[in-house]
C-alpha atoms as a PDB file:
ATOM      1  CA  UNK A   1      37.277  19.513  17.992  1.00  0.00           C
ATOM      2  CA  UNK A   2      40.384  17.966  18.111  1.00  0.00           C
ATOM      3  CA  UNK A   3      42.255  21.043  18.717  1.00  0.00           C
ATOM      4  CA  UNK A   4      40.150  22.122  21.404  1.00  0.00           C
ATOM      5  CA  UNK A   5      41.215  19.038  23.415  1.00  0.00           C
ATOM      6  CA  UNK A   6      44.819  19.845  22.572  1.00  0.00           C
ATOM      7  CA  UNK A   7      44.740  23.694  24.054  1.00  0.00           C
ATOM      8  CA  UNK A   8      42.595  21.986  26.861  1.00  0.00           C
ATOM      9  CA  UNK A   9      45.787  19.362  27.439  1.00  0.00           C
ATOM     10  CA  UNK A  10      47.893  22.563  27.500  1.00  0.00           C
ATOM     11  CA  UNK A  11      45.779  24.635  29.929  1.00  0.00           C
ATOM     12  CA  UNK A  12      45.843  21.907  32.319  1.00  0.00           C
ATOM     13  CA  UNK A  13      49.511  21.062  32.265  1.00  0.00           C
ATOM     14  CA  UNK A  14      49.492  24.640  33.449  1.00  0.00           C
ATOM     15  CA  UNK A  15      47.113  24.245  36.447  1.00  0.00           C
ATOM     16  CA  UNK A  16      49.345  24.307  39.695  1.00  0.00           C
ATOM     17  CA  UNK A  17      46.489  22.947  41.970  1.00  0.00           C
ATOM     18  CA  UNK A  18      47.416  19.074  42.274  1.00  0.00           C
ATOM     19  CA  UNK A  19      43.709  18.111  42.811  1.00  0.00           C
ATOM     20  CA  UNK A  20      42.147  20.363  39.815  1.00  0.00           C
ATOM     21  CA  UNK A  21      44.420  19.401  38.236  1.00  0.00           C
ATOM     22  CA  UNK A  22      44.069  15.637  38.406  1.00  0.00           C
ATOM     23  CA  UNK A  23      39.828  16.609  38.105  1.00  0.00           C
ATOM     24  CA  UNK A  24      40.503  18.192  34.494  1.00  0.00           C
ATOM     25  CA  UNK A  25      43.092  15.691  33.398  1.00  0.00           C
ATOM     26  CA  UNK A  26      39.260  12.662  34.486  1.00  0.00           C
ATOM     27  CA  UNK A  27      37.384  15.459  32.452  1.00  0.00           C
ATOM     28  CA  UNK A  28      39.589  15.570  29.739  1.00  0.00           C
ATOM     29  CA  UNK A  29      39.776  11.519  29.180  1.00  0.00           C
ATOM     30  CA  UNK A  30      36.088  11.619  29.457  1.00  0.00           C
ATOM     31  CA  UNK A  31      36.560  14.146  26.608  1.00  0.00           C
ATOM     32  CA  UNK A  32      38.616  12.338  24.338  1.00  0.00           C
ATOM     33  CA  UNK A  33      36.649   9.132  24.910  1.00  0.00           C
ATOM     34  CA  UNK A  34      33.695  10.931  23.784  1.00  0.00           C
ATOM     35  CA  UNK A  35      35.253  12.054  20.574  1.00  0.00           C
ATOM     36  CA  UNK A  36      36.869   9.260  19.863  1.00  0.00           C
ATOM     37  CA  UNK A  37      33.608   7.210  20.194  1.00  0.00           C
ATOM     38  CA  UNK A  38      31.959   9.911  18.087  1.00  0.00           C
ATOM     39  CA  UNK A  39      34.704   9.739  15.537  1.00  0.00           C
ATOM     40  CA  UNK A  40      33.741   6.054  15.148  1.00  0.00           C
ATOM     41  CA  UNK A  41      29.944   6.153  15.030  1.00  0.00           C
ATOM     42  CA  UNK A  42      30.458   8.841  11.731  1.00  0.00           C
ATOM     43  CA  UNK A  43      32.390   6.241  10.528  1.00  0.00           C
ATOM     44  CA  UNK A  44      29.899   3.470  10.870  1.00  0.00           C
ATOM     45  CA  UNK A  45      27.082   6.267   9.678  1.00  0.00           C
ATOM     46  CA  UNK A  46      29.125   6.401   6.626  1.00  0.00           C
ATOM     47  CA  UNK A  47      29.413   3.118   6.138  1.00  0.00           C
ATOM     48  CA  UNK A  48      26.335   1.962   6.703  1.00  0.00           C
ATOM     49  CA  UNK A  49      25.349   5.071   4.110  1.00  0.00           C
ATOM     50  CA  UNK A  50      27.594   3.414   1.414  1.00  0.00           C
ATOM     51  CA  UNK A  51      25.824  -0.044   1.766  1.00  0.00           C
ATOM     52  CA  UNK A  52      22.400   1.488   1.793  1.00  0.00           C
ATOM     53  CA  UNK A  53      23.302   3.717  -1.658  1.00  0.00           C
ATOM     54  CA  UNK A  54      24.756   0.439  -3.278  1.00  0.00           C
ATOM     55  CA  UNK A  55      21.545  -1.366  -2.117  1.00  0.00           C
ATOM     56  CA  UNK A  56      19.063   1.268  -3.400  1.00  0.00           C
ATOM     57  CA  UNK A  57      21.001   0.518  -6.706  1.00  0.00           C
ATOM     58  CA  UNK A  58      20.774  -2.444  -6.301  1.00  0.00           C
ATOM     59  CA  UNK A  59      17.129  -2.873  -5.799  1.00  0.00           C
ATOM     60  CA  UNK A  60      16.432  -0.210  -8.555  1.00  0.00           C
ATOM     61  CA  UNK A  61      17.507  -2.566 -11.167  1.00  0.00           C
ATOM     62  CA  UNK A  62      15.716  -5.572  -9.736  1.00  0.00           C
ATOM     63  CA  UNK A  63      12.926  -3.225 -10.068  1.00  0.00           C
ATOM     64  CA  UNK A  64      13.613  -2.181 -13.933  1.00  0.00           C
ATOM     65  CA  UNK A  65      14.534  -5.936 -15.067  1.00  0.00           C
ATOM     66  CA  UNK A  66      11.610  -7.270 -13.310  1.00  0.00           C
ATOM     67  CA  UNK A  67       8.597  -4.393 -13.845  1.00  0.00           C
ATOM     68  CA  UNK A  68      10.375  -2.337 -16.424  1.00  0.00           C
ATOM     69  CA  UNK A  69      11.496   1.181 -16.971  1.00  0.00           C
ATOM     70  CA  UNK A  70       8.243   2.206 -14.503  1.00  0.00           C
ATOM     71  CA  UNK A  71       8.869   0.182 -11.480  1.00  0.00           C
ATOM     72  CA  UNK A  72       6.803  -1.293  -9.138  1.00  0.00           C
ATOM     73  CA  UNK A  73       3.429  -0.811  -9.355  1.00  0.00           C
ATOM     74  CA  UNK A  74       2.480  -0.412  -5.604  1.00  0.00           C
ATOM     75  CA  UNK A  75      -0.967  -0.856  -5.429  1.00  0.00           C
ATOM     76  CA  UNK A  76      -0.448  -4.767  -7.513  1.00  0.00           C
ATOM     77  CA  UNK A  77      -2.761  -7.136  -5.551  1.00  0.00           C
ATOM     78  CA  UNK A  78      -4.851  -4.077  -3.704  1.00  0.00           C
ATOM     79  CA  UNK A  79      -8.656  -2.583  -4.915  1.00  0.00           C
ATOM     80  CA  UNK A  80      -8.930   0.064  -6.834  1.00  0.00           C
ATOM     81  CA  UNK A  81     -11.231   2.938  -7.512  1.00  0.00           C
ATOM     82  CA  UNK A  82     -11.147   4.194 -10.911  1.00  0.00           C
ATOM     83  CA  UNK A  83     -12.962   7.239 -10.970  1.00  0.00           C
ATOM     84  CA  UNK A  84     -12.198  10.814 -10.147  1.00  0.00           C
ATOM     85  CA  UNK A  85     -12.776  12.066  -6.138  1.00  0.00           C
ATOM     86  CA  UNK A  86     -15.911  13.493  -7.253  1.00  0.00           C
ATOM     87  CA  UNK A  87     -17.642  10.907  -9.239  1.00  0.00           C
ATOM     88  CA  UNK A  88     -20.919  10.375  -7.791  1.00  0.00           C
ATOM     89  CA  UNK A  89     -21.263   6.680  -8.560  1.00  0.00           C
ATOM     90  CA  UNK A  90     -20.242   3.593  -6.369  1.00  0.00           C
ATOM     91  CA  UNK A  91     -17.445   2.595  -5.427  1.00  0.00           C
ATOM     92  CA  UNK A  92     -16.204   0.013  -7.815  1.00  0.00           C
ATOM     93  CA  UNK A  93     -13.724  -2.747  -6.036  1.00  0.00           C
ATOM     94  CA  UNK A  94     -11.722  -4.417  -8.247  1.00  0.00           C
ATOM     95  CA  UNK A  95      -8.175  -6.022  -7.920  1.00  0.00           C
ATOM     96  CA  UNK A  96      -5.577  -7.048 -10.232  1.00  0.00           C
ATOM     97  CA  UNK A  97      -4.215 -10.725 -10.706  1.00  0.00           C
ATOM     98  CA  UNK A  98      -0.957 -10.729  -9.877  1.00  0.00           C
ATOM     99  CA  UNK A  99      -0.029 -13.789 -12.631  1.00  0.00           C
ATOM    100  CA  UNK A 100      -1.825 -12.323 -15.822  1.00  0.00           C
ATOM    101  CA  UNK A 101      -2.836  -8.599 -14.898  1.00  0.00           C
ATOM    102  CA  UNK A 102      -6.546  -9.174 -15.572  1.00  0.00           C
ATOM    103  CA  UNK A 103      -8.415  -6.550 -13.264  1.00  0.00           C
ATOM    104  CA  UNK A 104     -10.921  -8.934 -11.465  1.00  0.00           C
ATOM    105  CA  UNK A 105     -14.048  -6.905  -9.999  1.00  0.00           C
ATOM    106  CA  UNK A 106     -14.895  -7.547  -6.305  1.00  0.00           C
ATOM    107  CA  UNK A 107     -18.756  -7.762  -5.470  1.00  0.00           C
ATOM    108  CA  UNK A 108     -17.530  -6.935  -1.743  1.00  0.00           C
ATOM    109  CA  UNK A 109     -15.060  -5.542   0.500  1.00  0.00           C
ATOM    110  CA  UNK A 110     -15.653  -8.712   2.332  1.00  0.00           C
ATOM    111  CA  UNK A 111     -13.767 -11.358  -0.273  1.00  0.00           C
ATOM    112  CA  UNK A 112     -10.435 -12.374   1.192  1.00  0.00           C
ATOM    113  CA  UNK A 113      -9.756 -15.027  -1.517  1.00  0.00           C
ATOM    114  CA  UNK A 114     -10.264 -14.812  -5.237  1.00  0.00           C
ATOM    115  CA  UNK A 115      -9.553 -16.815  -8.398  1.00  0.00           C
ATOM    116  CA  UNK A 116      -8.699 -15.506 -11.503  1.00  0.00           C
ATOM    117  CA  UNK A 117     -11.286 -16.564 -14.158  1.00  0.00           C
ATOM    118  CA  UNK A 118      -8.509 -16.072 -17.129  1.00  0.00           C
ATOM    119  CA  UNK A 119      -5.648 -17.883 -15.347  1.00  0.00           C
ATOM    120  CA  UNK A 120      -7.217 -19.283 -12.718  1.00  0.00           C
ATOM    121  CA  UNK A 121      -4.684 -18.371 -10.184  1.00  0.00           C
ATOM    122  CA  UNK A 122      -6.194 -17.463  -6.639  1.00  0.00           C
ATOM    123  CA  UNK A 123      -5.632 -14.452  -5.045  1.00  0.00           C
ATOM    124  CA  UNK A 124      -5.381 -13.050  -1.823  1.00  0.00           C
ATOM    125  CA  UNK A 125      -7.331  -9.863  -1.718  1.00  0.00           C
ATOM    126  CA  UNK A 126      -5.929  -6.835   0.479  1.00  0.00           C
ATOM    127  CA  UNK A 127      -7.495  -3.891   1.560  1.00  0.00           C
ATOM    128  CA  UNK A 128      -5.752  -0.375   1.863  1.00  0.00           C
ATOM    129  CA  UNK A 129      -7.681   1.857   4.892  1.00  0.00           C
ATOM    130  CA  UNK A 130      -8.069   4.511   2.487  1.00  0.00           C
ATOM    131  CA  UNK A 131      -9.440   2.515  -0.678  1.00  0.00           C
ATOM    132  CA  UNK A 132     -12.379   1.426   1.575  1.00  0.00           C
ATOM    133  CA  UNK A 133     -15.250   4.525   2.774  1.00  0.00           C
ATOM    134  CA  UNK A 134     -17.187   3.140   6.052  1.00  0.00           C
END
């Protein structure tokens, strides 16, 4: 790009026309000030690339020290149905404690609040869309 501008400096030192000439020379800033303002938004791109690869590291072995090799298990705190998509049976609710891992079964989809009978801990009780058939 940047040696297109230069060959477009060159063909307008060569325009005789005072008034194109001075029109191309507006264009041409414009030009450059677009480049140069692309030039630095790559730049920020990159580094905002470098801090968001050092912070996916970063978080990845927060992750492993806290959960293990495994990592997060993202459905901690939600109901869960155990059984394949075609089981034929009920849907079971059940959620897991969040202190001691005991999986605590839910007579509704209606409990917001739950306590843990082995630790006693109580729970908030979310609800993925998709975990719950209307």
């Amino acid at each position: 790009m940047e040696e297109k501008l230069d060959k477009l400096v060159e063909l307008i030192a060569g325009v005789k026309d005072e008034k194109a000439k001075e029109a191309l020379s507006v264009i041409l800033d414009v030009l450059n000030d677009t480049f140069t303002e692309i030039e630095d938004i790559n730049d920020d791109l990159d580094s905002i690339d470098e801090a968001f690869q050092l912070f996916d590291e970063d978080l990845a072995a927060v992750e492993e020290a806290v959960f293990g090799e495994g990592g997060h298990d993202h459905d901690h705190d939600h109901h869960h149905h155990h059984h394949g998509d075609d089981c034929d049976c009920e849907e079971e609710l059940e959620v897991a404690c969040p202190n001691c891992g005991v999986l605590i079964p839910l007579e509704s989809a209606d409990i917001e609040r739950i306590e843990c009978p082995n630790c006693k801990v109580m729970i908030s009780v979310e609800y993925d869309e998709d975990d719950i058939d209307e």
